[in-house]
Protein backbone atom coordinates (compact mmCIF):
# COMPACT_ATOMS: atom_id res chain seq x y z
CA UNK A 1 0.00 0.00 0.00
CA UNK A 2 1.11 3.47 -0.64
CA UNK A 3 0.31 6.95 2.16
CA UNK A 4 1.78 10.23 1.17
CA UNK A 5 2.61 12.71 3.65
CA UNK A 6 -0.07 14.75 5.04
CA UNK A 7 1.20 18.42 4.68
CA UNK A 8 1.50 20.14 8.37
CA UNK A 9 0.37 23.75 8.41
CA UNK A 10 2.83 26.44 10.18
CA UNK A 11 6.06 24.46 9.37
CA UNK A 12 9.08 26.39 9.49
CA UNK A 13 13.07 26.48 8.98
CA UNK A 14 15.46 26.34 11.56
CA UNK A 15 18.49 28.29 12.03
CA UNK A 16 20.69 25.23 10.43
CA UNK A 17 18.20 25.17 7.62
CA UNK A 18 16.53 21.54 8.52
CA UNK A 19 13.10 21.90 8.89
CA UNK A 20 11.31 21.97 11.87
CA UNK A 21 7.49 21.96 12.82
CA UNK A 22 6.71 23.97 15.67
CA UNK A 23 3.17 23.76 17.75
CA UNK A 24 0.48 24.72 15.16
CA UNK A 25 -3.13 26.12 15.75
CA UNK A 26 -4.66 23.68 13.13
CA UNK A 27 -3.50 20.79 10.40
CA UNK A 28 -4.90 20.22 7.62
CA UNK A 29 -4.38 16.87 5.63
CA UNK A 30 -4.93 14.67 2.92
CA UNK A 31 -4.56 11.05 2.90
CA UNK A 32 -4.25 9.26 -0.56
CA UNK A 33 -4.57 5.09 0.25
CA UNK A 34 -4.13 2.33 -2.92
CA UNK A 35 -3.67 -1.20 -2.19
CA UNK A 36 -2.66 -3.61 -4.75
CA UNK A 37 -3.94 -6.63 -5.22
CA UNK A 38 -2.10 -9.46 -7.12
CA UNK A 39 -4.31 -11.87 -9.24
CA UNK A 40 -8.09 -11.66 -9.67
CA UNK A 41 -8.67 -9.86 -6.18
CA UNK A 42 -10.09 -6.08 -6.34
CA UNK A 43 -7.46 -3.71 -5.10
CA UNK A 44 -8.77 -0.73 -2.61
CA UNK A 45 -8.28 2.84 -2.63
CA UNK A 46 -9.45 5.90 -0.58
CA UNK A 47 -8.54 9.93 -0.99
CA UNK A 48 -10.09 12.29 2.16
CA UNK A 49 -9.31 15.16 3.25
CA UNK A 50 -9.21 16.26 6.84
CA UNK A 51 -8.77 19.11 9.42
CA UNK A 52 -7.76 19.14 12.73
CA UNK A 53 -8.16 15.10 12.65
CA UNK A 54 -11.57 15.71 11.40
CA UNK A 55 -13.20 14.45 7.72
CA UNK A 56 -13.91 16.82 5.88
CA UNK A 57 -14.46 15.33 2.61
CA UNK A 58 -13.70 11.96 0.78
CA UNK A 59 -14.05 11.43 -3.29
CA UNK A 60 -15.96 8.58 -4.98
CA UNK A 61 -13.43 7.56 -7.02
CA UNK A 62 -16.13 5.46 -9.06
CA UNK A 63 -18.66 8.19 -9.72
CA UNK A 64 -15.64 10.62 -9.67
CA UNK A 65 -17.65 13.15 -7.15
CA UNK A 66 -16.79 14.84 -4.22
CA UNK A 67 -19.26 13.71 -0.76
CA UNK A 68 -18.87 16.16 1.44
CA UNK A 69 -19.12 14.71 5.61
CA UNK A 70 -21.79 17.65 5.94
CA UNK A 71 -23.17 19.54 3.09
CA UNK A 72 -22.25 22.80 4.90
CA UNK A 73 -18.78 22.33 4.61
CA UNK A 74 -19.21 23.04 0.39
CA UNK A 75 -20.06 26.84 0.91
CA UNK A 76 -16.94 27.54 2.47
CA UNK A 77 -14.68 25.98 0.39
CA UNK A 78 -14.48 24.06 -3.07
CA UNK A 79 -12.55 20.70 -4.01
CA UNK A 80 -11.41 19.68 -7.40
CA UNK A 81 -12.28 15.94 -8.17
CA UNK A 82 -9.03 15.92 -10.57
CA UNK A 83 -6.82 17.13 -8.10
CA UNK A 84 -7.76 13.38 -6.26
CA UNK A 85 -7.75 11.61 -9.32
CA UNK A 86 -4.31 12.81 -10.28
CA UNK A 87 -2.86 12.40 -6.57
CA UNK A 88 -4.31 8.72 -6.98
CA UNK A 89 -2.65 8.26 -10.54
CA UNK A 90 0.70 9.28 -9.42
CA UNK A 91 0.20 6.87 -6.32
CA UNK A 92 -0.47 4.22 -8.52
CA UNK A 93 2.15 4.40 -10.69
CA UNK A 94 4.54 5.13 -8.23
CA UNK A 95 3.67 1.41 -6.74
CA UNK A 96 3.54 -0.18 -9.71
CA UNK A 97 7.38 1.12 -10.28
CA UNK A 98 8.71 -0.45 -6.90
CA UNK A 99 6.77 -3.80 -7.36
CA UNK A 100 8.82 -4.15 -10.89
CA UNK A 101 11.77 -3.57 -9.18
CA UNK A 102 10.92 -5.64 -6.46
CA UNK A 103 10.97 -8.65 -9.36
CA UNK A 104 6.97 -8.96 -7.62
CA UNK A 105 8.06 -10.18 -4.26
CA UNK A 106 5.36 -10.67 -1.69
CA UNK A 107 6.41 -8.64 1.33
CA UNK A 108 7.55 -10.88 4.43
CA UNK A 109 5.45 -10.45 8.19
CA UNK A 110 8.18 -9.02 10.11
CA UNK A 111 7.18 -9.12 14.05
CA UNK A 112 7.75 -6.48 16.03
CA UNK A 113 10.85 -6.08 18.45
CA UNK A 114 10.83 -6.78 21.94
CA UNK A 115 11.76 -3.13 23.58
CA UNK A 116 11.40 -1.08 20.67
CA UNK A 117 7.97 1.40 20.43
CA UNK A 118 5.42 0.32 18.32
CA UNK A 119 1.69 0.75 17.62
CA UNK A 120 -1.13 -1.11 18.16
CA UNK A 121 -4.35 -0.63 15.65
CA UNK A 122 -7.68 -1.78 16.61
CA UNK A 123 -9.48 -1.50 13.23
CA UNK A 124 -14.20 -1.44 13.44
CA UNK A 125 -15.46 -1.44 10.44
CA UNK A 126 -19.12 -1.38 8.73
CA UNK A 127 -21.24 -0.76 11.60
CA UNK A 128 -24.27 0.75 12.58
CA UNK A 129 -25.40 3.45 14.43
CA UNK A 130 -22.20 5.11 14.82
CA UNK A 131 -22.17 4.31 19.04
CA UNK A 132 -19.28 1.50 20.80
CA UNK A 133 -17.46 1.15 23.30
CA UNK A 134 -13.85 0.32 22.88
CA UNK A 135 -11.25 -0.96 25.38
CA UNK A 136 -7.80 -1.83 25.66
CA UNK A 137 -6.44 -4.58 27.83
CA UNK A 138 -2.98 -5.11 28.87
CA UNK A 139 -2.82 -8.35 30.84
CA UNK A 140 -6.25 -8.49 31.49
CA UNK A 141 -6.23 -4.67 32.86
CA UNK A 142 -7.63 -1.40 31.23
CA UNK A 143 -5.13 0.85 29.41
CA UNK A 144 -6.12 4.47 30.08
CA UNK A 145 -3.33 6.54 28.84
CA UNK A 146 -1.86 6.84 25.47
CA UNK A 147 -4.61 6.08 23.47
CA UNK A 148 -5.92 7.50 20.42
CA UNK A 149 -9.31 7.23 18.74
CA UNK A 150 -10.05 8.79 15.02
CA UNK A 151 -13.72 9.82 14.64
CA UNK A 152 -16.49 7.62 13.01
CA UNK A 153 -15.98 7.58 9.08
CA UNK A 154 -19.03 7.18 7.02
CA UNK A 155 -19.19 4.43 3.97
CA UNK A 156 -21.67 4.93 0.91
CA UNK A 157 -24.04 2.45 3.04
CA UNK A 158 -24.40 4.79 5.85
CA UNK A 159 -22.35 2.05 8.00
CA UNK A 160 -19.34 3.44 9.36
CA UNK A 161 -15.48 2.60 10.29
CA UNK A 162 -13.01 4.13 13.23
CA UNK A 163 -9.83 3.49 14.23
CA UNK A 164 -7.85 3.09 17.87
CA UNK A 165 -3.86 3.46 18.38
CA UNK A 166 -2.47 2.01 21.40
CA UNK A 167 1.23 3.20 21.61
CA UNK A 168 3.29 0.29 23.45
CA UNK A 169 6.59 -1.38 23.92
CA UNK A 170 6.76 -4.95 22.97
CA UNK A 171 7.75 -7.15 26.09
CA UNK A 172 7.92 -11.24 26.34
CA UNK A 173 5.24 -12.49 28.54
CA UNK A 174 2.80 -9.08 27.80
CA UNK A 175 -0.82 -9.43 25.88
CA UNK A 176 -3.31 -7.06 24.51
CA UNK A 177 -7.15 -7.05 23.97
CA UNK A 178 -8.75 -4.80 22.02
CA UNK A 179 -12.63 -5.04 23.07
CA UNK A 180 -15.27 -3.60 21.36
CA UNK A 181 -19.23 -3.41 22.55
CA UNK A 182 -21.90 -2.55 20.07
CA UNK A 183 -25.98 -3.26 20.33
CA UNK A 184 -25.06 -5.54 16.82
CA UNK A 185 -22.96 -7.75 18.47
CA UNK A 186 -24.85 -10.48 21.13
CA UNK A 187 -21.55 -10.14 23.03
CA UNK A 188 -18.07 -8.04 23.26
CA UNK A 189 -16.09 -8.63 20.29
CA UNK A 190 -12.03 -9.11 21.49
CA UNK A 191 -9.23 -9.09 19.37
CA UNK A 192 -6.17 -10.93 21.12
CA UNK A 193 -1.96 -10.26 20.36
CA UNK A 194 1.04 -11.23 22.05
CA UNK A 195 4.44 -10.90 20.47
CA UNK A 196 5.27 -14.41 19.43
CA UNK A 197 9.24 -15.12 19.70
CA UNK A 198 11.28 -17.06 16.85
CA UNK A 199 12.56 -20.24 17.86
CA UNK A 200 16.64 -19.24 18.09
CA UNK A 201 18.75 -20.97 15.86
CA UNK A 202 20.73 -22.24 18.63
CA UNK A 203 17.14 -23.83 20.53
CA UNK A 204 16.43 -25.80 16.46
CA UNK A 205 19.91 -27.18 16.40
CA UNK A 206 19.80 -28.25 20.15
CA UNK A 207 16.14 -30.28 19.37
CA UNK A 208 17.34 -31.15 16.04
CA UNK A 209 20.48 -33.24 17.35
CA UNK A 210 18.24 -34.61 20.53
CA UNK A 211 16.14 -35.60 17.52
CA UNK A 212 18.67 -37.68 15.58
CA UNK A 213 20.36 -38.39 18.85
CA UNK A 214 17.31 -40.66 19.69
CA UNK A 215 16.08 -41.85 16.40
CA UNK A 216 19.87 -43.56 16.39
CA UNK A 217 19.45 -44.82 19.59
CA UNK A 218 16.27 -46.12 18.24
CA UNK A 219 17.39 -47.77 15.39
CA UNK A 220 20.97 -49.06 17.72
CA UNK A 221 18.19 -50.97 19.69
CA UNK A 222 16.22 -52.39 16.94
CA UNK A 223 19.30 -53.64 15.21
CA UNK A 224 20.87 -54.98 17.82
CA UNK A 225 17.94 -57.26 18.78
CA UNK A 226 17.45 -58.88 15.00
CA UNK A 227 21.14 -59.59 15.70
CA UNK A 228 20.50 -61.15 18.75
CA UNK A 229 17.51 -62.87 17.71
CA UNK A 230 19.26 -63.95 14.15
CA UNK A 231 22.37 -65.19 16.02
CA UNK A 232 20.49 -67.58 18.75
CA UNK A 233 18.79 -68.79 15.37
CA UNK A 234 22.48 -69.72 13.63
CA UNK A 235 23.58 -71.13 17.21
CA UNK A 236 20.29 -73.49 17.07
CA UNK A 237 21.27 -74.63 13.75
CA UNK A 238 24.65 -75.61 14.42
CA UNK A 239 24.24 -77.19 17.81
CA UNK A 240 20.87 -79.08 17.64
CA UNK A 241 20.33 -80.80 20.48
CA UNK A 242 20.28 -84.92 20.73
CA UNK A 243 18.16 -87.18 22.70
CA UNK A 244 18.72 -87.00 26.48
């Protein structure tokens, strides 16, 4: 998937000319999704435009119009369909340039460090009215600080999607819940992670030569007995016993 850079109003230069962004009033943004999809799958896309965190606007990039969040919001400003459609162009292309030179390699799941900050996304989607409760667990007890909710973003349906960011630092032996409550669902809804650790390469060897180690043994044990067995058998044959 592709994101471009939401612009940051209020950004300035500092006195060694790298740019800095100083405390702003307000921020406005635009975010420009495309997901590709190999094969026969339907990719996804999304363009909306936001300020102060808030939707303003998102395009139907099918019926190439502009659905404003509340028709208010179109007498005080104006958006050019083409200006999305161009932004969305250049996107695609752009990720169409790196999967050729990526020779069309699928991306690997990389899990997260243990001790370095990360983010945790708790993702509701096509729901109805726009009313939950959400809540983070850290082993088993309610996170209260650090976390970040977007707003409720509509869908052509009238059902509706929002997002939750739980900033963290991956630890062994730590677990998450994301819980969500709606009146749709008979029952809270959790969503469960731990980090899951890679079996060292040390630990593999280690089992792998217990492995063999026994599967020898096993095999010593077997062939020693048809030995056994085989020589009482020659021994039998050569020494047959007379009449008492």
């Amino acid at each position: 998937s592709a994101l471009n850079k939401p612009p940051v109003l209020g950004a300035g230069v500092g006195a060694d000319g790298d740019a800095c962004f100083p405390t702003v009033d307000h921020v406005t943004s635009q975010v420009v999704f495309y997901q590709h999809m190999d094969g026969s799958q339907q990719g996804s896309e999304k363009f909306t435009q936001e300020f102060d965190q808030d939707e303003i606007l998102y395009v139907d990039l099918e019926r190439k119009k502009v659905v404003w969040r509340l028709p208010e919001f179109s007498k005080f400003t104006s958006f050019e369909v083409q200006h999305a459609l161009g932004n969305m162009a250049v996107i695609k292309l752009y990720q169409e340039k790196l999967i050729e030179r990526s020779s069309h390699t699928r991306a690997q799941n990389v899990p997260p460090e243990l001790g370095e900050p990360n983010v945790l996304i708790c993702f509701m989607d096509k729901f109805f009215p726009p009313v939950l409760s959400l809540t983070w667990l850290k082993n088993g007890q309610k996170v209260t600080e650090g976390v970040y909710e977007t707003d409720f973003y509509p869908h052509q349906d009238n059902s509706f999607r929002k997002f939750s960011y739980l900033p963290f630092f991956p630890s062994h032996g730590d677990f998450y819940d994301c819980q969500v409550e709606h009146r749709g669902l008979p029952k809270p809804f959790t969503k469960h992670w731990e980090a899951q650790l890679p079996t060292s390469v040390a630990e593999t060897t280690e089992t792998l030569v217990c492995t063999l180690g026994l599967a020898v043994g096993i095999i010593g044990i077997i062939a020693g007995t048809i030995l056994i067995i085989k020589g009482m058998k020659m021994n039998a044959a050569h020494n047959p016993r007379g009449p008492l």
